[in-house]
N, C-alpha and C. Protein backbone atom coordinates (compact mmCIF):
# COMPACT_ATOMS: atom_id res chain seq x y z
N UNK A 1 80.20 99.21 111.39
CA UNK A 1 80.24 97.95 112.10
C UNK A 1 79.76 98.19 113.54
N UNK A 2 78.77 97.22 114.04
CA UNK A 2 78.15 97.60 115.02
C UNK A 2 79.38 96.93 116.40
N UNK A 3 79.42 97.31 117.24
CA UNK A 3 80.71 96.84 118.24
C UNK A 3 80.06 95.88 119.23
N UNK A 4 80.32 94.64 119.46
CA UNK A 4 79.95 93.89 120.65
C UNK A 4 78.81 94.15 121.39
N UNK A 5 79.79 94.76 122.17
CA UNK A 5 79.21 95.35 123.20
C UNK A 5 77.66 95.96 123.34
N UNK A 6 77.56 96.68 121.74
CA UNK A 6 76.30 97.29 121.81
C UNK A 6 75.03 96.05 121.49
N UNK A 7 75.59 94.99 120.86
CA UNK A 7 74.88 93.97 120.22
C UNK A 7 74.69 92.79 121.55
N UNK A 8 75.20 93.02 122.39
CA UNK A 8 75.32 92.07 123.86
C UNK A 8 74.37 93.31 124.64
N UNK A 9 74.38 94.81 124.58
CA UNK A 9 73.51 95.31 125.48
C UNK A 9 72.01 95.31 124.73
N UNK A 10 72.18 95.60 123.34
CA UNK A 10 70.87 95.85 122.53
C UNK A 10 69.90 94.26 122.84
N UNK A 11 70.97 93.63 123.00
CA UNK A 11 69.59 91.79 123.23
C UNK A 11 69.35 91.72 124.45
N UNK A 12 70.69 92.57 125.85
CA UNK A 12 69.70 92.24 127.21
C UNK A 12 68.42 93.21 127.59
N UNK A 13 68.72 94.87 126.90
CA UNK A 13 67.72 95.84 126.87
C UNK A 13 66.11 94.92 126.17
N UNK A 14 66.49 95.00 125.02
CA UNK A 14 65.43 93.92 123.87
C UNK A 14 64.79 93.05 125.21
N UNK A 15 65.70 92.01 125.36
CA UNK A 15 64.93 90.79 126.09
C UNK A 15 63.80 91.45 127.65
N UNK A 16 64.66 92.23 128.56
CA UNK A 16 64.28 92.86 129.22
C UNK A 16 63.27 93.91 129.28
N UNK A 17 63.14 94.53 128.04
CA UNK A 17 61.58 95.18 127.84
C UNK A 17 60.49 94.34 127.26
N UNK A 18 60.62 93.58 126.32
CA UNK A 18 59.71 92.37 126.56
C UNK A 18 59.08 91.61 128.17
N UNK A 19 59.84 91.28 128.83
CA UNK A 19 59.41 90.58 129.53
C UNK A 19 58.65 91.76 130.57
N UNK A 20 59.40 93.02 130.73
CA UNK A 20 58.01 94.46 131.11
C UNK A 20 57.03 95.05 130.69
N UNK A 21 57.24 94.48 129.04
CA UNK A 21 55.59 94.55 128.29
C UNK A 21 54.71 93.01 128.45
N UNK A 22 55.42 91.99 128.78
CA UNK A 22 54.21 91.06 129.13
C UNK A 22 53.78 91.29 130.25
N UNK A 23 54.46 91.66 131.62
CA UNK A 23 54.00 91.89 133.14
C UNK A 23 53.27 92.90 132.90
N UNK A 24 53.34 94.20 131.96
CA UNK A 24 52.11 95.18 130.99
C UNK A 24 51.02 94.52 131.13
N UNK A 25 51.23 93.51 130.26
CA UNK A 25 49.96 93.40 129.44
C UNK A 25 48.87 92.20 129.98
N UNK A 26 49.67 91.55 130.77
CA UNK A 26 48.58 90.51 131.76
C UNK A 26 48.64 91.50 132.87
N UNK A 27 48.99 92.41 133.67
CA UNK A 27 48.11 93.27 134.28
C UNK A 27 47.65 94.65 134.39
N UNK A 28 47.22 94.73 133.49
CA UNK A 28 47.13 95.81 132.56
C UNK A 28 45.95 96.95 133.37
N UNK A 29 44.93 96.20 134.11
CA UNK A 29 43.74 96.57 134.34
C UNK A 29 44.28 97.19 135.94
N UNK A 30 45.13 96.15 136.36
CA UNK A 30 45.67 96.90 137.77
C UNK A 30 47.08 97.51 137.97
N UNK A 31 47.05 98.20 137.38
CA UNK A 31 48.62 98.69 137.12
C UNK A 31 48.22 100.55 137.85
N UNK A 32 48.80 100.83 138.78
CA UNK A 32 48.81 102.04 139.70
C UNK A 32 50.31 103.05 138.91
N UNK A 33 49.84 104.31 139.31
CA UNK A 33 51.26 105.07 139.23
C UNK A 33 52.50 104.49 139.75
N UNK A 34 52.32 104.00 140.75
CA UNK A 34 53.56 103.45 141.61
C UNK A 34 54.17 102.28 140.66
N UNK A 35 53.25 101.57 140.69
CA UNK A 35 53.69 100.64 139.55
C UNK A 35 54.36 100.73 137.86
N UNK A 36 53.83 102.32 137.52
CA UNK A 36 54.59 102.81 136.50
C UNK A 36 56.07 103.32 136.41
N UNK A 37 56.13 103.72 137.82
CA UNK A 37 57.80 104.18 138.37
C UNK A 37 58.53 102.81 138.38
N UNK A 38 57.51 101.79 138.68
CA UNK A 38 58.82 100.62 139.39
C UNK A 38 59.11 100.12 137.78
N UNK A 39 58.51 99.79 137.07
CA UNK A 39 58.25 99.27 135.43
C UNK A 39 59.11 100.22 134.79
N UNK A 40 59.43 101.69 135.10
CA UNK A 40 60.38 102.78 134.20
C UNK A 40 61.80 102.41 134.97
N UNK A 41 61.28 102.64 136.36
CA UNK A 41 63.27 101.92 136.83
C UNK A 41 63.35 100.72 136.50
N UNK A 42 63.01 100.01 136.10
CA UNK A 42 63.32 98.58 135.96
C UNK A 42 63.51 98.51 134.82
N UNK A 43 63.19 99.40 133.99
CA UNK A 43 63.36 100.06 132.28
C UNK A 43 64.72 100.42 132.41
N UNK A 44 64.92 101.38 133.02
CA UNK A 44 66.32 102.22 133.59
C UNK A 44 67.72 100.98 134.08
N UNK A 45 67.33 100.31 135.08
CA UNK A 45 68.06 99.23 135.07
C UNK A 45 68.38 98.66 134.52
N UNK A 46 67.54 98.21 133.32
CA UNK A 46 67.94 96.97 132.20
C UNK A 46 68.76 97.74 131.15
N UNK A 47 68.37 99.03 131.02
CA UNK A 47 68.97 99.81 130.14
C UNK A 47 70.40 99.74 130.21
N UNK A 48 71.15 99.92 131.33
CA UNK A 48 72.23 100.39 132.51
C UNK A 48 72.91 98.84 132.27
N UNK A 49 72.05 98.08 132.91
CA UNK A 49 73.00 96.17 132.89
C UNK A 49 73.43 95.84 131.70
N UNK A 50 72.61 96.22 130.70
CA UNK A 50 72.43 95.45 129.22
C UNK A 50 74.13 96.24 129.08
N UNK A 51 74.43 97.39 129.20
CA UNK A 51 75.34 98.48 128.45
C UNK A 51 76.58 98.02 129.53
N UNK A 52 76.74 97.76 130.52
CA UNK A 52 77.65 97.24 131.51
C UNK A 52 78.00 95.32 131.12
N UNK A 53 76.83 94.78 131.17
CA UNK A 53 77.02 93.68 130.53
C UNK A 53 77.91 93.60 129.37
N UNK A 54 77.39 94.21 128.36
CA UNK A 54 77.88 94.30 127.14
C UNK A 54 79.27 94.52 127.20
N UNK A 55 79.66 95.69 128.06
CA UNK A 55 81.10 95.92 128.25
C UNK A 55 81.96 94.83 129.07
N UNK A 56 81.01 94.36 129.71
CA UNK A 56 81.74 93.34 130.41
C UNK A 56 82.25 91.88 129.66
N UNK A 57 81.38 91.60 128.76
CA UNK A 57 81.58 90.69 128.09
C UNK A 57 82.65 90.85 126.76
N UNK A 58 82.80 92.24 126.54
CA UNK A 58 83.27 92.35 125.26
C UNK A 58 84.51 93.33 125.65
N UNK A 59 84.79 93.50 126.78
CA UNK A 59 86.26 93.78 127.28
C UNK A 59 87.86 92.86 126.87
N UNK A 60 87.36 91.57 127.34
CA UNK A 60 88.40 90.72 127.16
C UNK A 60 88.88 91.02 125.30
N UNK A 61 87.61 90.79 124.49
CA UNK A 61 87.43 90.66 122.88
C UNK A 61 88.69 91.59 122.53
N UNK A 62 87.86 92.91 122.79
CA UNK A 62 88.82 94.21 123.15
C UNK A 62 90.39 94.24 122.91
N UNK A 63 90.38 93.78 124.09
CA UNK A 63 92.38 93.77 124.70
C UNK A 63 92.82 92.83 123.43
N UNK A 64 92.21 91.52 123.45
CA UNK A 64 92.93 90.98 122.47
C UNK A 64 92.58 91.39 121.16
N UNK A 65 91.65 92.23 120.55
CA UNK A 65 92.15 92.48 119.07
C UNK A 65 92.72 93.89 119.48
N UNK A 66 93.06 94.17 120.52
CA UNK A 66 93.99 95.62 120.44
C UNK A 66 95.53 94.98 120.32
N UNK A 67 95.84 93.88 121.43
CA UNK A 67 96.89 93.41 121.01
C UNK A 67 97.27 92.81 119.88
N UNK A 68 96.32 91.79 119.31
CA UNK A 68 96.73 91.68 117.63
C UNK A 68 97.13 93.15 116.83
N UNK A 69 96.62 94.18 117.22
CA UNK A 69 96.72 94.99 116.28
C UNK A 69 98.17 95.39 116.38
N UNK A 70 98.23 95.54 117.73
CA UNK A 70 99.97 95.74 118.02
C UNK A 70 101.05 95.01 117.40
N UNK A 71 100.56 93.61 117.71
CA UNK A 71 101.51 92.30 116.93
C UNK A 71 101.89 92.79 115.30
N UNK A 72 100.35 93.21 114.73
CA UNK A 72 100.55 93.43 113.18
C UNK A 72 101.28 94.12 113.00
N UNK A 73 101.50 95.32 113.69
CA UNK A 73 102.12 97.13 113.71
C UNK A 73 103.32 96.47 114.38
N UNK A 74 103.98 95.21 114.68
CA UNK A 74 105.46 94.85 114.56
C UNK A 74 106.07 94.83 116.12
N UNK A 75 105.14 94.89 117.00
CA UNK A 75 105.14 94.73 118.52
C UNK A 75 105.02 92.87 118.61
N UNK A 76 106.43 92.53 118.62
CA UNK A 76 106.24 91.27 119.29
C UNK A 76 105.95 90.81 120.44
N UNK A 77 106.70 92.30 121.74
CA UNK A 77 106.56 91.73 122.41
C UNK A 77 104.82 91.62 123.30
N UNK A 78 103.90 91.76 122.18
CA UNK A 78 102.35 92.41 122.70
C UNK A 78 101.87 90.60 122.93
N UNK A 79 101.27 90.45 124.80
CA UNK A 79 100.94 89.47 124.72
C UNK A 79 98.98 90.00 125.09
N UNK A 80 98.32 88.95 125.39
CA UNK A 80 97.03 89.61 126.11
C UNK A 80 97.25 88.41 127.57
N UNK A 81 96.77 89.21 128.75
CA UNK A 81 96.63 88.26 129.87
C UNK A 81 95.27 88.41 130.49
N UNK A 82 94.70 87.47 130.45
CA UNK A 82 93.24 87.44 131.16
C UNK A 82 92.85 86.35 132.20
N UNK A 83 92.15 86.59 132.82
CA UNK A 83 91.77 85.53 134.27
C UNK A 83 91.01 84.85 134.42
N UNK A 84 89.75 84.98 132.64
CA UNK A 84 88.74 84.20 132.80
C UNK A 84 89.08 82.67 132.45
N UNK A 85 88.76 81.84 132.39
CA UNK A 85 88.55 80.27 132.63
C UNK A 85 87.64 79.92 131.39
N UNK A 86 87.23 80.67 130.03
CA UNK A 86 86.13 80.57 129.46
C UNK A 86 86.82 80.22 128.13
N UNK A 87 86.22 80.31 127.00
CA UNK A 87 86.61 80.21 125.87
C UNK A 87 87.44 81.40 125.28
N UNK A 88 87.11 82.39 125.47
CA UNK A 88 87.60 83.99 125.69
C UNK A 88 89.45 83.47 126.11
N UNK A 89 89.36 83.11 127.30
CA UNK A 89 90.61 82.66 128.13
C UNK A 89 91.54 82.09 127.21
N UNK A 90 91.04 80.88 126.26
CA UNK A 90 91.64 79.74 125.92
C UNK A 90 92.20 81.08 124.40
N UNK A 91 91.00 81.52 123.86
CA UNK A 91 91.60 82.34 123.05
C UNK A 91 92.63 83.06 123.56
N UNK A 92 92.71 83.84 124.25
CA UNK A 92 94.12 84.45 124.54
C UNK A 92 95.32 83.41 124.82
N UNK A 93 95.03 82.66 125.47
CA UNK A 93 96.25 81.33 125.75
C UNK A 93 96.76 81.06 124.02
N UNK A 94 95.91 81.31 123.22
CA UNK A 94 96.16 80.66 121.69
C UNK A 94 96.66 81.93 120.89
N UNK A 95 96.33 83.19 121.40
CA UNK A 95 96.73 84.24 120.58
C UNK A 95 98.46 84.39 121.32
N UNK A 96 98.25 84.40 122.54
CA UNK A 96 99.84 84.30 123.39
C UNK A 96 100.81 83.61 122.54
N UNK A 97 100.31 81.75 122.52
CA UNK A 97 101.51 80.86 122.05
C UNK A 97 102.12 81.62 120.35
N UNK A 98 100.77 81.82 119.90
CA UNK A 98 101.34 82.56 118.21
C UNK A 98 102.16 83.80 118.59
N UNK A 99 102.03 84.58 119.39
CA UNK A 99 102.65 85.54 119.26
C UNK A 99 104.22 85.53 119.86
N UNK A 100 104.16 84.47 120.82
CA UNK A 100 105.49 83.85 121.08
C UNK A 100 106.45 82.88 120.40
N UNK A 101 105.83 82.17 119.14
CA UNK A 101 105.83 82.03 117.82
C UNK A 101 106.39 82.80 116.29
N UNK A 102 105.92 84.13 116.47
CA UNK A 102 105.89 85.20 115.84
C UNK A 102 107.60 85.62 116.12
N UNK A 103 107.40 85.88 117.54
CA UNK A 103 108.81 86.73 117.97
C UNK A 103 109.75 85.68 117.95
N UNK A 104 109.77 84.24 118.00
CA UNK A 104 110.57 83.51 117.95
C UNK A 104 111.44 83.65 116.44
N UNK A 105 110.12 82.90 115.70
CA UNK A 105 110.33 83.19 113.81
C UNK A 105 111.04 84.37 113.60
N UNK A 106 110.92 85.60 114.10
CA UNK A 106 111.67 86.68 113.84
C UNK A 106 112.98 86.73 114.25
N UNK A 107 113.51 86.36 115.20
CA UNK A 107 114.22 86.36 115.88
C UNK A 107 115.01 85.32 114.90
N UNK A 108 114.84 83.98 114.67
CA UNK A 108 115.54 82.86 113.80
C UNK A 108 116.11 84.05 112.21
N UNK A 109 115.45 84.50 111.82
CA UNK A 109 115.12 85.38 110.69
C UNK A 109 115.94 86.26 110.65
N UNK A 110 115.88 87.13 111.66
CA UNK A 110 117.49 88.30 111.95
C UNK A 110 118.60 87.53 112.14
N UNK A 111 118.90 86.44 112.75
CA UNK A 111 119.93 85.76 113.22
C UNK A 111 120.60 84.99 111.84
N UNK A 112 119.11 84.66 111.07
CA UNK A 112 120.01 84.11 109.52
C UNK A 112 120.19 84.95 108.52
N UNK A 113 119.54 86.30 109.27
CA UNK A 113 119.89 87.56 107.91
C UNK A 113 121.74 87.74 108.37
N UNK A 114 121.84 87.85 109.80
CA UNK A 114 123.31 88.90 110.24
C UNK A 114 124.43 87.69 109.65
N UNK A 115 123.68 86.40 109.81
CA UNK A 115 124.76 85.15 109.13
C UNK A 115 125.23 85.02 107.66
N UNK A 116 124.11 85.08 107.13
CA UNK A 116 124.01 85.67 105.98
C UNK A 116 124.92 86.85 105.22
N UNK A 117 124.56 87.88 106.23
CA UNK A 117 125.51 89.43 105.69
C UNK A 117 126.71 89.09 106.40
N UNK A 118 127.80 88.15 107.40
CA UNK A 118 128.61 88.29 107.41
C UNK A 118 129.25 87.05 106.46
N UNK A 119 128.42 86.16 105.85
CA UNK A 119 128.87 85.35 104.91
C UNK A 119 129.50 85.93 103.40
N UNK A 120 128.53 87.29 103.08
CA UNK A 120 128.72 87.91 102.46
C UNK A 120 129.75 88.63 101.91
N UNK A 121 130.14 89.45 103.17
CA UNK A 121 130.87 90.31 103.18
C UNK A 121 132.54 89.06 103.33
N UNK A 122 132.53 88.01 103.79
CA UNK A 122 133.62 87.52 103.97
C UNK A 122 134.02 87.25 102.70
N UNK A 123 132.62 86.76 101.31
CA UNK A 123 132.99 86.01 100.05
C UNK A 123 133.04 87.68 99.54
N UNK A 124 132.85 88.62 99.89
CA UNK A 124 132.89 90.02 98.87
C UNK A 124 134.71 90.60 99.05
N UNK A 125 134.98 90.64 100.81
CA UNK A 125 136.59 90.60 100.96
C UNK A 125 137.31 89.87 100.27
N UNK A 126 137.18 88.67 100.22
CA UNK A 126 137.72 87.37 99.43
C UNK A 126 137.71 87.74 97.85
N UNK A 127 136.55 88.14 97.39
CA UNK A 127 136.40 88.68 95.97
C UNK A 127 137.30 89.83 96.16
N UNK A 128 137.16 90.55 96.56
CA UNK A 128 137.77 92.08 96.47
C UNK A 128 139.41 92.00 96.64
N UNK A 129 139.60 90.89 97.11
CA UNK A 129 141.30 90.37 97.68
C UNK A 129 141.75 89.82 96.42
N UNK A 130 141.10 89.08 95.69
CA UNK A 130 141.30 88.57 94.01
C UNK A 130 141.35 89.35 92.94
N UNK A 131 140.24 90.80 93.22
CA UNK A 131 140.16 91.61 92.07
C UNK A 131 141.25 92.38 92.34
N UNK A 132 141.73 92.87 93.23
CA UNK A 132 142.90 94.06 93.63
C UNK A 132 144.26 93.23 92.93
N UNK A 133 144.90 91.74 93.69
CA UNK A 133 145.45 91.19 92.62
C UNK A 133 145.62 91.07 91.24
N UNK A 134 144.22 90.68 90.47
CA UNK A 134 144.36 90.77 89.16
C UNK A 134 144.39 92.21 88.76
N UNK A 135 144.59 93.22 89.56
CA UNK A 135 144.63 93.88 88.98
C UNK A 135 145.82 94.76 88.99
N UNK A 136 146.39 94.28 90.19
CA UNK A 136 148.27 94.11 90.15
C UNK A 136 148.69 93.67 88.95
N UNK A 137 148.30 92.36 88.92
CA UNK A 137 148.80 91.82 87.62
C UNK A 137 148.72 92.27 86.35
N UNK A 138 147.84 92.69 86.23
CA UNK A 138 147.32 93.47 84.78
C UNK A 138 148.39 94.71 85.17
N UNK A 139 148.42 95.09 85.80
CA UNK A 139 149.36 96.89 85.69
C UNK A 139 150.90 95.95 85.89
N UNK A 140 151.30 95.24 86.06
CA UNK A 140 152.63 94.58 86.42
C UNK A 140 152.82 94.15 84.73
N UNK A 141 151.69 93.70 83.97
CA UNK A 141 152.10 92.85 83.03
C UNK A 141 152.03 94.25 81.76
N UNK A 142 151.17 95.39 81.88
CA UNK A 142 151.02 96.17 81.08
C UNK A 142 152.74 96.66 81.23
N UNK A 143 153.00 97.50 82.54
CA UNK A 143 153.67 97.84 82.63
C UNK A 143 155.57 96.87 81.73
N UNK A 144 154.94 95.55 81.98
CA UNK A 144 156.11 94.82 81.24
C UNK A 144 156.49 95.04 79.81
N UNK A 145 155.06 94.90 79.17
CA UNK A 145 154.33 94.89 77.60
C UNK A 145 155.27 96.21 77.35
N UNK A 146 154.68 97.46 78.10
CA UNK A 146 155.30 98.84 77.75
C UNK A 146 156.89 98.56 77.81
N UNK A 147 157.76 97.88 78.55
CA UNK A 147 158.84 97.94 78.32
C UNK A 147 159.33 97.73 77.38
N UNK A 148 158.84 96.52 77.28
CA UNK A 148 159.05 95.51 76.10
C UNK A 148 158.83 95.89 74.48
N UNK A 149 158.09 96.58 74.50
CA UNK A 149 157.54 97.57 73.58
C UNK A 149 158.28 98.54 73.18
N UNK A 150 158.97 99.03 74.20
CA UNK A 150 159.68 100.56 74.24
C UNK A 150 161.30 100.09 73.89
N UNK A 151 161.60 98.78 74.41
CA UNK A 151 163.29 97.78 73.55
C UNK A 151 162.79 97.30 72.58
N UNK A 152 161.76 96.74 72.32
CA UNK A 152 161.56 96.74 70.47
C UNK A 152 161.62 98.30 69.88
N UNK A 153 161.21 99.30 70.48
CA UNK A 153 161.55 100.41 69.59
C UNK A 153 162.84 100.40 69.09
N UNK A 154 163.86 100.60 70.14
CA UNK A 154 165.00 100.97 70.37
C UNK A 154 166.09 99.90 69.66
N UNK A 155 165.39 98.46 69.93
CA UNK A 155 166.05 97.36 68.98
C UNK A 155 165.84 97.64 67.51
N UNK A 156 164.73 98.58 66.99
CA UNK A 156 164.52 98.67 65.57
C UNK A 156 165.37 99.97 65.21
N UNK A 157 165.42 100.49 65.85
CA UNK A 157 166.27 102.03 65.62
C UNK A 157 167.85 101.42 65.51
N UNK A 158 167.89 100.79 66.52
CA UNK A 158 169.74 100.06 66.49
C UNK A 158 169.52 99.47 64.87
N UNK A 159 168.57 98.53 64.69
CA UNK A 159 168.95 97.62 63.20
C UNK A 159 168.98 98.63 61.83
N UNK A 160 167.68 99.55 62.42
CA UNK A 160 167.71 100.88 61.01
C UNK A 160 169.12 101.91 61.05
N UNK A 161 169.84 101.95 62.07
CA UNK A 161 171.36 102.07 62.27
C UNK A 161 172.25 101.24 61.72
N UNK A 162 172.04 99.84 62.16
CA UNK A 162 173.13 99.22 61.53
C UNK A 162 172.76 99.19 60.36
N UNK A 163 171.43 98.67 59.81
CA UNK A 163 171.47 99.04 58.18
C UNK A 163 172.02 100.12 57.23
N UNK A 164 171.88 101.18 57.85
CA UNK A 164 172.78 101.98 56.87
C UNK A 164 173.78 102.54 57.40
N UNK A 165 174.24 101.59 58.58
CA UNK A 165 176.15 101.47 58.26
C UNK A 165 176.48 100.10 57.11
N UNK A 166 175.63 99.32 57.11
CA UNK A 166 176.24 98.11 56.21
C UNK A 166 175.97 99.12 54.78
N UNK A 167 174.76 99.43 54.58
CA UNK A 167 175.05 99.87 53.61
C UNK A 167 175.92 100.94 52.97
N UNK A 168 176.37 101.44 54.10
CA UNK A 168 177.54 102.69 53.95
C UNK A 168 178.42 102.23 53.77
N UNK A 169 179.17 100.72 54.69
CA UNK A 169 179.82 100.08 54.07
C UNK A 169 179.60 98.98 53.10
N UNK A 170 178.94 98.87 52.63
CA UNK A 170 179.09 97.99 50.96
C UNK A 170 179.19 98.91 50.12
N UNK A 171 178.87 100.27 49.96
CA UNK A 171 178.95 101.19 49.33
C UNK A 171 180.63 101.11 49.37
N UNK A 172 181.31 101.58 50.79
CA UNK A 172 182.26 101.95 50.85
C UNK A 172 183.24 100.90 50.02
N UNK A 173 182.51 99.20 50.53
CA UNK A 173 183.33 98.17 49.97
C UNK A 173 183.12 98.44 48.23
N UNK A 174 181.84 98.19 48.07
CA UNK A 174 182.29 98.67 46.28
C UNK A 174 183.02 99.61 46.00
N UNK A 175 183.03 100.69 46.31
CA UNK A 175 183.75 101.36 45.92
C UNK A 175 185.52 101.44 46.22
N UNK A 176 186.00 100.75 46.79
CA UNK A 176 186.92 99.86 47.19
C UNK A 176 187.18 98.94 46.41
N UNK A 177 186.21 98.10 46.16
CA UNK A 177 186.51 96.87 45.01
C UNK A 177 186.61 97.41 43.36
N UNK A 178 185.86 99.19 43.09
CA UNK A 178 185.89 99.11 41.94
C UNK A 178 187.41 99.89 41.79
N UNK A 179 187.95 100.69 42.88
CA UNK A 179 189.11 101.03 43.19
C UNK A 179 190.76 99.87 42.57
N UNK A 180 190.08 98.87 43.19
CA UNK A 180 191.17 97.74 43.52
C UNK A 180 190.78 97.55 41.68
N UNK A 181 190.07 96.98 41.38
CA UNK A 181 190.00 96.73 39.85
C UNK A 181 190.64 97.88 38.98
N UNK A 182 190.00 99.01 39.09
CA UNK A 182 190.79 99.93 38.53
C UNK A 182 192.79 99.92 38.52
N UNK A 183 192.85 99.69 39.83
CA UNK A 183 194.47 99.89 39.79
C UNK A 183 194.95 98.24 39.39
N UNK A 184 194.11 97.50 39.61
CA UNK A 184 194.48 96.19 39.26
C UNK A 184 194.58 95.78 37.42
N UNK A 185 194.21 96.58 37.10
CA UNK A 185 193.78 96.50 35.50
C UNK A 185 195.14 97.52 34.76
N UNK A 186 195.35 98.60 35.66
CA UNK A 186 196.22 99.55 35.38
C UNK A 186 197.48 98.80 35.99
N UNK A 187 197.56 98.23 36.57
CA UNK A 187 199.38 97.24 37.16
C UNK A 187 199.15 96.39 36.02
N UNK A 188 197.68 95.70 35.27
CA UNK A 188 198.48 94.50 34.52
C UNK A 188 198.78 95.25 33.07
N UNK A 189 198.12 96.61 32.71
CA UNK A 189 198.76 97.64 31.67
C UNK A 189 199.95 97.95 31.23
N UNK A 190 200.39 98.14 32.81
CA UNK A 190 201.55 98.42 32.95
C UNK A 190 202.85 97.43 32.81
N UNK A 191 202.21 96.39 33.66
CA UNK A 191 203.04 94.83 33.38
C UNK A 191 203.16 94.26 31.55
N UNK A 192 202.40 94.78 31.40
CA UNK A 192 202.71 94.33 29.90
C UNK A 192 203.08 95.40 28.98
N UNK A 193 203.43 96.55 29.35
CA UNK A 193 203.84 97.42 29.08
C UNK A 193 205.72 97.15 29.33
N UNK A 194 205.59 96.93 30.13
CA UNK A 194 207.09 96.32 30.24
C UNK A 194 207.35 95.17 29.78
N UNK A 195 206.72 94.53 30.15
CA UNK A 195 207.25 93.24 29.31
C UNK A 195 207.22 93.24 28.01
C-alpha cells in the first residue's frame, strides 16, 4: 500500500517536472550551463517540497488512524487534537465525539455488568440460604425416619416376645385345662364311686 504522503509528493514532483520540461522545451535553443544548474535545483526543490508537502498534508491522516488504532487495541481514553480548520479538522472533531461515545458505552456496560454480578450473587446467597435449609430438613427428617425405623424394630421384637409368651401361655393354659379335665373326670369317678 502506497502511503499518502508519497502519492501527495509523487503528483507535486510529477507536476513540477513537467512544467521544467515545457520551460525545456520552448527554450531549448537558448538554454546555457547556468541555466542547467538553475532547472536541476529547481528539480532538487520540487523534489524536497513535493516529500515535505506530502508529509505535511498527511500528518494530521496519520495521528488519527494511529489513534483509531489505539481506540481498537481498547484505549478509550485515545482522542486526536488538531488545529486545522479543514475537513481533516472536522474529521477529528467526528472521530473525538465517537470515541467519547465508545468510552461512555463502555463505561454504561461495566456498570450493568457489576449490577448484574451483584444481582447475582444476592439470588445465588438467597438460593444457597434455601438449599442449606432443605437440606437441614432432609438430614432432620432422615434422621427422624431412622428413629422411627429403629422403634419399629424394637416394637416388632417386643410383639415377637409377647407372642411367644401368649403362646407359652396357651400352651401353659391348655395344659391346665387338660389338667382340670383330667381331675375333673376323676372327682366325677370318684363321685359315683361313692354314691
Amino acid at each position: 500500500m502506497i502511503k499518502i504522503s508519497h502519492k501527495i509528493a509523487f503528483s507535486v514532483v510529477v507536476g513540477g517536472m513537467f512544467v521544467i520540461a515545457s520551460l525545456l522545451a520552448i527554450a531549448y535553443e537558448k538554454l546555457d550551463l547556468g541555466l542547467y544548474v538553475i532547472f536541476f535545483l529547481l528539480a532538487l526543490y520540487l523534489l524536497f517540497f513535493g516529500i515535505a508537502a506530502g508529509r505535511k498534508f498527511s500528518s494530521p491522516v496519520y495521528k488519527i488512524l494511529n489513534r483509531a488504532d489505539d481506540l481498537d487495541k481498547g484505549d478509550m481514553k485515545a482522542r486526536v487534537y488538531l488545529e486545522t480548520k479543514d475537513e481533516i479538522g472536522e474529521l477529528a472533531k467526528i472521530f473525538n465525539r465517537m470515541a467519547e461515545e465508545l468510552e461512555r458505552s463502555k463505561i454504561r456496560i461495566e456498570d450493568v455488568e457489576k449490577a448484574v454480578d451483584i444481582k447475582i450473587k444476592a439470588r445465588t446467597e438467597s438460593l444457597q440460604e434455601t438449599v442449606s435449609a432443605l437440606e437441614q430438613k432432609v438430614k432432620n427428617r432422615t434422621l427422624e425416619l431412622e428413629r422411627a425405623l429403629e422403634e419399629l424394630k424394637n416394637t416388632k421384637n417386643i410383639i415377637k416376645q409377647k407372642e411367644s409368651e401368649v403362646v407359652s401361655f396357651k400352651k401353659a393354659l391348655d395344659d391346665l385345662k387338660t389338667k382340670i379335665e383330667k381331675k375333673g373326670k376323676k372327682d366325677i369317678k370318684e363321685s359315683e364311686v361313692i354314691e
